[in-house]
C-alpha atoms as a PDB file:
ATOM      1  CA  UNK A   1       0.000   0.000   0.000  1.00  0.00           C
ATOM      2  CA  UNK A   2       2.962   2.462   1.010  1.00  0.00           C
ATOM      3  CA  UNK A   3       4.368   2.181  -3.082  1.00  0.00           C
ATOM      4  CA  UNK A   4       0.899   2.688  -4.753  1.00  0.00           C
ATOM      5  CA  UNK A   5       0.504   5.617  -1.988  1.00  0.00           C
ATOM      6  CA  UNK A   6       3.947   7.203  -3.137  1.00  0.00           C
ATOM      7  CA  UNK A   7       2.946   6.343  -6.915  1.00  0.00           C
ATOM      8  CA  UNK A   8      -0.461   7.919  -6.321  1.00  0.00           C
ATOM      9  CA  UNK A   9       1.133  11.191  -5.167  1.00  0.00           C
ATOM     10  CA  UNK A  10       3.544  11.565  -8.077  1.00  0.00           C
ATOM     11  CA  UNK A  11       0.761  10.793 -10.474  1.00  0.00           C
ATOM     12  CA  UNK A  12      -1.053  13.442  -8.569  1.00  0.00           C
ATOM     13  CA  UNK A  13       0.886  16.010  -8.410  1.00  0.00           C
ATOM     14  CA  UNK A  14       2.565  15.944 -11.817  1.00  0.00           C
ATOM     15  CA  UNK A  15      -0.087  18.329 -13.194  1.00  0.00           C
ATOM     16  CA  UNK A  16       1.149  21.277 -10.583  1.00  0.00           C
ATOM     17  CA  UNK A  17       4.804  20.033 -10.803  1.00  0.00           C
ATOM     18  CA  UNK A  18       4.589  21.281 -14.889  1.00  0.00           C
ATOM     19  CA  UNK A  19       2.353  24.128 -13.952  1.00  0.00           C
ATOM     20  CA  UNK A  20       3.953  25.655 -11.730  1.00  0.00           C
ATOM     21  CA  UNK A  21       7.438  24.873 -14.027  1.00  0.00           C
ATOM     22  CA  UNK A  22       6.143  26.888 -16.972  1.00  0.00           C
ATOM     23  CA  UNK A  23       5.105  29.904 -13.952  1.00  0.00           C
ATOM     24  CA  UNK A  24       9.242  29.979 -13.328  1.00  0.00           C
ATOM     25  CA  UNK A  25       9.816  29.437 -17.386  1.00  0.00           C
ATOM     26  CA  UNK A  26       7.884  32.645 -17.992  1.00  0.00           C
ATOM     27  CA  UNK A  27       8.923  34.605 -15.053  1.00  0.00           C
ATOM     28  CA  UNK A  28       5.809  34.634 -12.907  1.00  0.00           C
ATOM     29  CA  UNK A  29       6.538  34.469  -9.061  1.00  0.00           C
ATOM     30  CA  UNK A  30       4.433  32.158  -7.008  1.00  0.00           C
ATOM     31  CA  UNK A  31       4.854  33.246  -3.393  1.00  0.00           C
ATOM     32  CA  UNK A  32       4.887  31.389  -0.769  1.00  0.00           C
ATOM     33  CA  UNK A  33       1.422  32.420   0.696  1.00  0.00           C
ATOM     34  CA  UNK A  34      -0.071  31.115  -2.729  1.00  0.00           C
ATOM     35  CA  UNK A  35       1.628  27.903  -3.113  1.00  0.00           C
ATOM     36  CA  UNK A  36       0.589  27.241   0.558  1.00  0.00           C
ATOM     37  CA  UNK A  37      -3.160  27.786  -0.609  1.00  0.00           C
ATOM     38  CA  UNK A  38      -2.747  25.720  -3.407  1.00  0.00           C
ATOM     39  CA  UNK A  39      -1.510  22.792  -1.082  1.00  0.00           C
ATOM     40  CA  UNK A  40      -4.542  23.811   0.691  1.00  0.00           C
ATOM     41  CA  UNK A  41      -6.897  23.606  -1.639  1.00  0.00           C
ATOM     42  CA  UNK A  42      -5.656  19.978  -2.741  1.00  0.00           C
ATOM     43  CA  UNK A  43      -5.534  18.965   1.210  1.00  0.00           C
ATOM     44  CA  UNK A  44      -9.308  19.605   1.096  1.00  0.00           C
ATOM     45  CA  UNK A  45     -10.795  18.372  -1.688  1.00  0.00           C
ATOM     46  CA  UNK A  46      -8.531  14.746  -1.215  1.00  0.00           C
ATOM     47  CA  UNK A  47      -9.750  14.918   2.793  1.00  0.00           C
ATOM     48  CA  UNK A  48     -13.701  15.490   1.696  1.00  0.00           C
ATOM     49  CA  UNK A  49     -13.207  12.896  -1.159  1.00  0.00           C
ATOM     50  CA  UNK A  50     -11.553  10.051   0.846  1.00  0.00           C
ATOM     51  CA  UNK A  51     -14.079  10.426   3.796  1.00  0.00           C
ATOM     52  CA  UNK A  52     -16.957  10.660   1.178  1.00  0.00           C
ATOM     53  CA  UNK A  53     -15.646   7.144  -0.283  1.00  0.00           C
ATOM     54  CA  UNK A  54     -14.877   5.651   3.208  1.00  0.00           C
ATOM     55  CA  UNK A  55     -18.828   6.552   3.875  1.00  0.00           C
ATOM     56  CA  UNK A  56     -19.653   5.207  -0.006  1.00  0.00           C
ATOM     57  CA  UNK A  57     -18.109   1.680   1.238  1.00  0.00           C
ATOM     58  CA  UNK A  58     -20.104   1.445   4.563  1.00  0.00           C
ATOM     59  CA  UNK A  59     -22.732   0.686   2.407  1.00  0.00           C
ATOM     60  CA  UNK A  60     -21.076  -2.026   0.430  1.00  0.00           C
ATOM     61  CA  UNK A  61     -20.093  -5.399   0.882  1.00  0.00           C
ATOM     62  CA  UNK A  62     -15.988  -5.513   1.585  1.00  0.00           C
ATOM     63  CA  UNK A  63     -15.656  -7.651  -1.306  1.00  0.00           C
ATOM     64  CA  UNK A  64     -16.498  -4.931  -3.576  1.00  0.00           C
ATOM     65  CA  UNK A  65     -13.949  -2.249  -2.149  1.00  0.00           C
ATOM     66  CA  UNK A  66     -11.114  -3.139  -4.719  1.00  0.00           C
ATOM     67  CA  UNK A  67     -13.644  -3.856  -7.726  1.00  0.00           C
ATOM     68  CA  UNK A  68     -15.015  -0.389  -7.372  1.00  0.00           C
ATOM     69  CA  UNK A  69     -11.738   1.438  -6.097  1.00  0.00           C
ATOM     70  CA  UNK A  70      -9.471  -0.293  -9.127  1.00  0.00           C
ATOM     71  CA  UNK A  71     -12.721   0.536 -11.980  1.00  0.00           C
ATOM     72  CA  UNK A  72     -12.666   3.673 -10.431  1.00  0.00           C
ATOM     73  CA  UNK A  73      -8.895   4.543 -10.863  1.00  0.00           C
ATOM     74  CA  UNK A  74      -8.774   2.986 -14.215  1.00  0.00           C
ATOM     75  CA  UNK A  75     -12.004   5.164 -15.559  1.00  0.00           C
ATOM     76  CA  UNK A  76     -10.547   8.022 -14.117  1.00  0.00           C
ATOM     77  CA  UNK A  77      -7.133   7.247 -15.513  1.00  0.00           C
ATOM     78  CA  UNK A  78      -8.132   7.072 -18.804  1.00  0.00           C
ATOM     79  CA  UNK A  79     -10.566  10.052 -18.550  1.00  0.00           C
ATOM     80  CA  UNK A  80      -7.699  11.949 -18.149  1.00  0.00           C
ATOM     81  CA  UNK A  81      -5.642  10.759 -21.186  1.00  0.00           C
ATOM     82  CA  UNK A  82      -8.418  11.063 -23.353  1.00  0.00           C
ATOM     83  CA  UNK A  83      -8.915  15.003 -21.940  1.00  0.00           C
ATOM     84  CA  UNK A  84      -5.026  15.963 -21.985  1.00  0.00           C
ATOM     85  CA  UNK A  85      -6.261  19.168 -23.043  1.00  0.00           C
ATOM     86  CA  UNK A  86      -7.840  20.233 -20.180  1.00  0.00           C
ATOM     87  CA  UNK A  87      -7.603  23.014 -17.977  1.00  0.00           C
ATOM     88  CA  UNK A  88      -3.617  21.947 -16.241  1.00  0.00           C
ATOM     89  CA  UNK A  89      -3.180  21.660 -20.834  1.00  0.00           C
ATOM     90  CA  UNK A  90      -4.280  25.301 -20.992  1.00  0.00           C
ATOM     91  CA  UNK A  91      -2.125  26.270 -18.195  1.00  0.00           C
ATOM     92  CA  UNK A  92       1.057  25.101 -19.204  1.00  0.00           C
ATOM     93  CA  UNK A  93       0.970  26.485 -22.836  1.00  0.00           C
ATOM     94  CA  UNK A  94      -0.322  29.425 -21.051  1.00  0.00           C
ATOM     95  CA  UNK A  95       0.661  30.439 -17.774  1.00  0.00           C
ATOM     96  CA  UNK A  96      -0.313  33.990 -18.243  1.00  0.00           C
ATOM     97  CA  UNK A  97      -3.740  32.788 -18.055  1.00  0.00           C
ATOM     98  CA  UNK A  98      -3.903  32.294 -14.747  1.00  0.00           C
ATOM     99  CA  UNK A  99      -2.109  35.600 -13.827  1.00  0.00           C
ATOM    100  CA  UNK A 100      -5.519  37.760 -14.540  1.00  0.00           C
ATOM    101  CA  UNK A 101      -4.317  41.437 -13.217  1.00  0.00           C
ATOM    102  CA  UNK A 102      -1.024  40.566 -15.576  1.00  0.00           C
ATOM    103  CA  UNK A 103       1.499  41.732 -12.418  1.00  0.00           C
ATOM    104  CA  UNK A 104       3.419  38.824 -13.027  1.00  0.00           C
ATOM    105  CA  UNK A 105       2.539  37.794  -9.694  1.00  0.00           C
ATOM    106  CA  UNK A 106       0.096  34.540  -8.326  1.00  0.00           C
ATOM    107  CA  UNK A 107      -1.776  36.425  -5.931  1.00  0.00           C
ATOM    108  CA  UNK A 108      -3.738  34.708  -2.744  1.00  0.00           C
ATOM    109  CA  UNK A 109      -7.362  34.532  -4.683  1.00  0.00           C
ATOM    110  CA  UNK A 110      -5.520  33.427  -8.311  1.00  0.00           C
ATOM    111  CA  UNK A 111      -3.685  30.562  -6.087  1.00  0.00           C
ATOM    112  CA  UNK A 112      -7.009  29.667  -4.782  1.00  0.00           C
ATOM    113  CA  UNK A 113      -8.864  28.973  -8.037  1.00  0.00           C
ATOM    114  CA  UNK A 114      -5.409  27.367  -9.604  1.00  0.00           C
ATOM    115  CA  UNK A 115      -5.608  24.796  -5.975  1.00  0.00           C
ATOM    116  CA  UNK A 116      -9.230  24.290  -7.514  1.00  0.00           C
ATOM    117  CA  UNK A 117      -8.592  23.614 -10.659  1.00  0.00           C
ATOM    118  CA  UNK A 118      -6.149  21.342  -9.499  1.00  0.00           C
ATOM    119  CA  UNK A 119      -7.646  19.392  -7.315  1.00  0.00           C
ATOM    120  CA  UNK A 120     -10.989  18.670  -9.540  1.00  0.00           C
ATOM    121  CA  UNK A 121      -8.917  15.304 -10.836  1.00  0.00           C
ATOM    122  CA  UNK A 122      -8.074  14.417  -7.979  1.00  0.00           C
ATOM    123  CA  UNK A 123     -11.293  14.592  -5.849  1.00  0.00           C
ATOM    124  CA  UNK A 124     -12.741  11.166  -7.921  1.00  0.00           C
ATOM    125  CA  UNK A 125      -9.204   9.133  -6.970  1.00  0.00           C
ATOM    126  CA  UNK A 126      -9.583  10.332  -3.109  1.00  0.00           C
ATOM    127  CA  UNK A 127     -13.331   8.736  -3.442  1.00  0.00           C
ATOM    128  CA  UNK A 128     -11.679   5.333  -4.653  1.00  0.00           C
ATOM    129  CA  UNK A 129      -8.602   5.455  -2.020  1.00  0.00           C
ATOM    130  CA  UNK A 130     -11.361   6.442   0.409  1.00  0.00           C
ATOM    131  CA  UNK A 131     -13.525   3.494  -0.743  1.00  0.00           C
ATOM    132  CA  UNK A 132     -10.214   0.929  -1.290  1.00  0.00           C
ATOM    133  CA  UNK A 133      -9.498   1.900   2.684  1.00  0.00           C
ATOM    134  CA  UNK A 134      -6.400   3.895   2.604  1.00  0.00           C
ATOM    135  CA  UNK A 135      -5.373   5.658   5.806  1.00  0.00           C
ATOM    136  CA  UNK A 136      -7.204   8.984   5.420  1.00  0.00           C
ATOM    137  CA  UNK A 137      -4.277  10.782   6.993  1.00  0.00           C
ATOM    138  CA  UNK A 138      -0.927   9.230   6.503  1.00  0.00           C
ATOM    139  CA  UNK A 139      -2.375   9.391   2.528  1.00  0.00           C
ATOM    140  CA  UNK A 140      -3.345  12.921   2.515  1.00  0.00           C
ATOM    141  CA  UNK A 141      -0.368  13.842   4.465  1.00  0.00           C
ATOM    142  CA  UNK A 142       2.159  11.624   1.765  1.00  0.00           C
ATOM    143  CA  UNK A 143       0.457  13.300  -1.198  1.00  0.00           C
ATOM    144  CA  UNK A 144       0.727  16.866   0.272  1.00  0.00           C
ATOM    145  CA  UNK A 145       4.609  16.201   1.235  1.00  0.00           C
ATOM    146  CA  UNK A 146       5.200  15.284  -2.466  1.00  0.00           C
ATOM    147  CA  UNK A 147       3.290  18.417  -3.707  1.00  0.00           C
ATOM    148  CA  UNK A 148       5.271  20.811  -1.525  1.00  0.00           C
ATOM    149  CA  UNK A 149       8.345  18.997  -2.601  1.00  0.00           C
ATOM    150  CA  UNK A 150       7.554  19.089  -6.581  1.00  0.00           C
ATOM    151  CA  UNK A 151       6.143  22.122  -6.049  1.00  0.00           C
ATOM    152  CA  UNK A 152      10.351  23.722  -4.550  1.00  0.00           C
ATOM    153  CA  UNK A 153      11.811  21.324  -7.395  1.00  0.00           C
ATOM    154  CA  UNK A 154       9.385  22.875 -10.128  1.00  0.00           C
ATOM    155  CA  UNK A 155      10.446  26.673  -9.218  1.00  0.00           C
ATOM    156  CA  UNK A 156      13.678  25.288  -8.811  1.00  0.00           C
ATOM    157  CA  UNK A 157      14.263  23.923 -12.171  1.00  0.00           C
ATOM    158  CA  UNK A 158      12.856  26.640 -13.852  1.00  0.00           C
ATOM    159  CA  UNK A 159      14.905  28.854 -12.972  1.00  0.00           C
ATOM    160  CA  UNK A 160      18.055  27.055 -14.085  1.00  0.00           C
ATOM    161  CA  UNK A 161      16.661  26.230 -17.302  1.00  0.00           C
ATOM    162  CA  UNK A 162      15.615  29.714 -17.654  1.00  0.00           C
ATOM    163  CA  UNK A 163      19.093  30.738 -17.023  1.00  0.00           C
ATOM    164  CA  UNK A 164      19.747  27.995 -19.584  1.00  0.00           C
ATOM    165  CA  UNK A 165      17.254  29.002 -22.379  1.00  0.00           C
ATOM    166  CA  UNK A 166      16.213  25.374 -22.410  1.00  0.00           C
ATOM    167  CA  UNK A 167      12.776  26.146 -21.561  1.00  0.00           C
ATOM    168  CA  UNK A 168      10.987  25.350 -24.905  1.00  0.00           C
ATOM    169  CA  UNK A 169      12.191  21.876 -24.747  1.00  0.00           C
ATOM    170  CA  UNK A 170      10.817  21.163 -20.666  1.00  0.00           C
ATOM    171  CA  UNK A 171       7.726  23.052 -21.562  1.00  0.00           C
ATOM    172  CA  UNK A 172       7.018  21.042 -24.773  1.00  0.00           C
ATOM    173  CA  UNK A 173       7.539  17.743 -22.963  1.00  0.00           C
ATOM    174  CA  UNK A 174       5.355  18.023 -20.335  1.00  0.00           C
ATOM    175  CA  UNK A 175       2.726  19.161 -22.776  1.00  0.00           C
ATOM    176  CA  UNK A 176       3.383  16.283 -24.724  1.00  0.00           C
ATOM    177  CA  UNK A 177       3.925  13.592 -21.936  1.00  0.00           C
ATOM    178  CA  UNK A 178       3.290  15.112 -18.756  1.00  0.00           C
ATOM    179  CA  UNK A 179      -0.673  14.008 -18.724  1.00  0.00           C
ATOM    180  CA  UNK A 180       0.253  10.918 -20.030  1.00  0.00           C
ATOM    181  CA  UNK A 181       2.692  10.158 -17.271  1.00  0.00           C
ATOM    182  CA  UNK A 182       0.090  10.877 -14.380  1.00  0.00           C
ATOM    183  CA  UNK A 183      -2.952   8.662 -16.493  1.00  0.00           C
ATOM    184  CA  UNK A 184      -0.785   5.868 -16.421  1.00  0.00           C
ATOM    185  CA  UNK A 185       0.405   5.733 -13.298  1.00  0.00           C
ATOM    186  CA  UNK A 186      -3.168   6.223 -12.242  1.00  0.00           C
ATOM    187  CA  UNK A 187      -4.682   3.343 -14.527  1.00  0.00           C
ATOM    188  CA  UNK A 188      -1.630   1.174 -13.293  1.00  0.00           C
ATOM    189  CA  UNK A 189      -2.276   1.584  -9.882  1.00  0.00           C
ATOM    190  CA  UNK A 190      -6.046   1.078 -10.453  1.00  0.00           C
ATOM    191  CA  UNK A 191      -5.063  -2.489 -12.378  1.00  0.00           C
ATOM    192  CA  UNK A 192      -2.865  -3.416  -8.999  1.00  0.00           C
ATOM    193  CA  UNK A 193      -6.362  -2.738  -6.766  1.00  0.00           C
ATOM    194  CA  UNK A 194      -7.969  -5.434  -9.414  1.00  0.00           C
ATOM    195  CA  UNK A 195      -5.262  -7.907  -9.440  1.00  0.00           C
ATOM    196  CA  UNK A 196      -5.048  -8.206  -5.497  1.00  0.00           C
ATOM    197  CA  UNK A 197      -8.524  -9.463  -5.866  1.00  0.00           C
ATOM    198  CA  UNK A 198      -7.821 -11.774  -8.453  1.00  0.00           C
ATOM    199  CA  UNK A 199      -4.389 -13.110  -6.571  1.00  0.00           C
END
């Protein structure tokens, strides 16, 4: 459980990892305040979605846990790859989006809607973790370790690559392969749920 957990958060969290990456590309600060609201935000919406699928599987026999937690990683796995345009897409190609009084600057409220945003794909993977009986808080607290540490990493590396004028080529890859990354991880771990049931 502790390696799909870890696999969970990377495939999680790769969405902000490559926003926030084409913030630093562009030269749009993301203060601290905002990418502790965006952590937030995330923390939220996975703690309200794991508790509503721990309630979901009161109702259901045990042996149904994994058959509905692995369909529902799988579905939502490859909802994802078939939308890899979505609103995270839109983001990275254009980060200026996002920065809607154009100071070059994330403020509190703009953090809050990007957390949102965000978090939307995640909220139906908390209800199958929640349903599949992960630890509500040791999960949510592993996911939201690896954000805040993608999230330093992501500023990180932009800046060097900025410095580098190699930012075409990161941007370009994680608009390419970036979504694809996280849906498979997510429709792997999904499979994993099914085969415990089946081994």
């Amino acid at each position: 459980m502790v390696t799909e957990m870890l696999f969970l958060a990377l495939a999680l969290n790769l969405d902000c990892f490559a926003v926030v990456l084409s913030f630093s590309l562009t030269g749009i600060s993301l203060p601290f305040l905002s990418k502790a609201l965006i952590i937030a935000a995330c923390a939220l919406s996975l703690t309200v979605a794991m508790l509503f699928g721990e309630t979901l599987a009161v109702f259901l026999p045990p042996v149904f846990w994994n058959y509905l937690a692995g369909a529902v990683l799988i579905i939502v796995g490859v909802a994802l790859l078939w939308q890899n345009e979505g609103k995270c897409g839109q983001v990275i190609k254009e980060p200026q989006s996002c920065d809607k009084n154009n100071d070059r600057n994330i403020s509190p409220k703009e953090s809050i809607m990007l957390g949102l945003a965000l978090a939307v794909d995640g909220f139906a993977v908390g209800v199958a973790l929640g349903i599949a009986g992960f630890p509500l808080g040791r999960t949510v607290g592993v996911i939201l370790v690896t954000q805040a540490v993608l999230l330093f990493l992501a500023g990180r590396l932009g800046q060097i690559l900025l410095q580098r004028k190699e930012q075409s080529l990161a941007v370009r890859f994680f608009e390419d392969y970036g979504g694809i990354c996280s849906s498979v991880l997510i429709i792997t771990i999904g499979l994993v749920e099914l085969a415990a049931i089946i081994t």
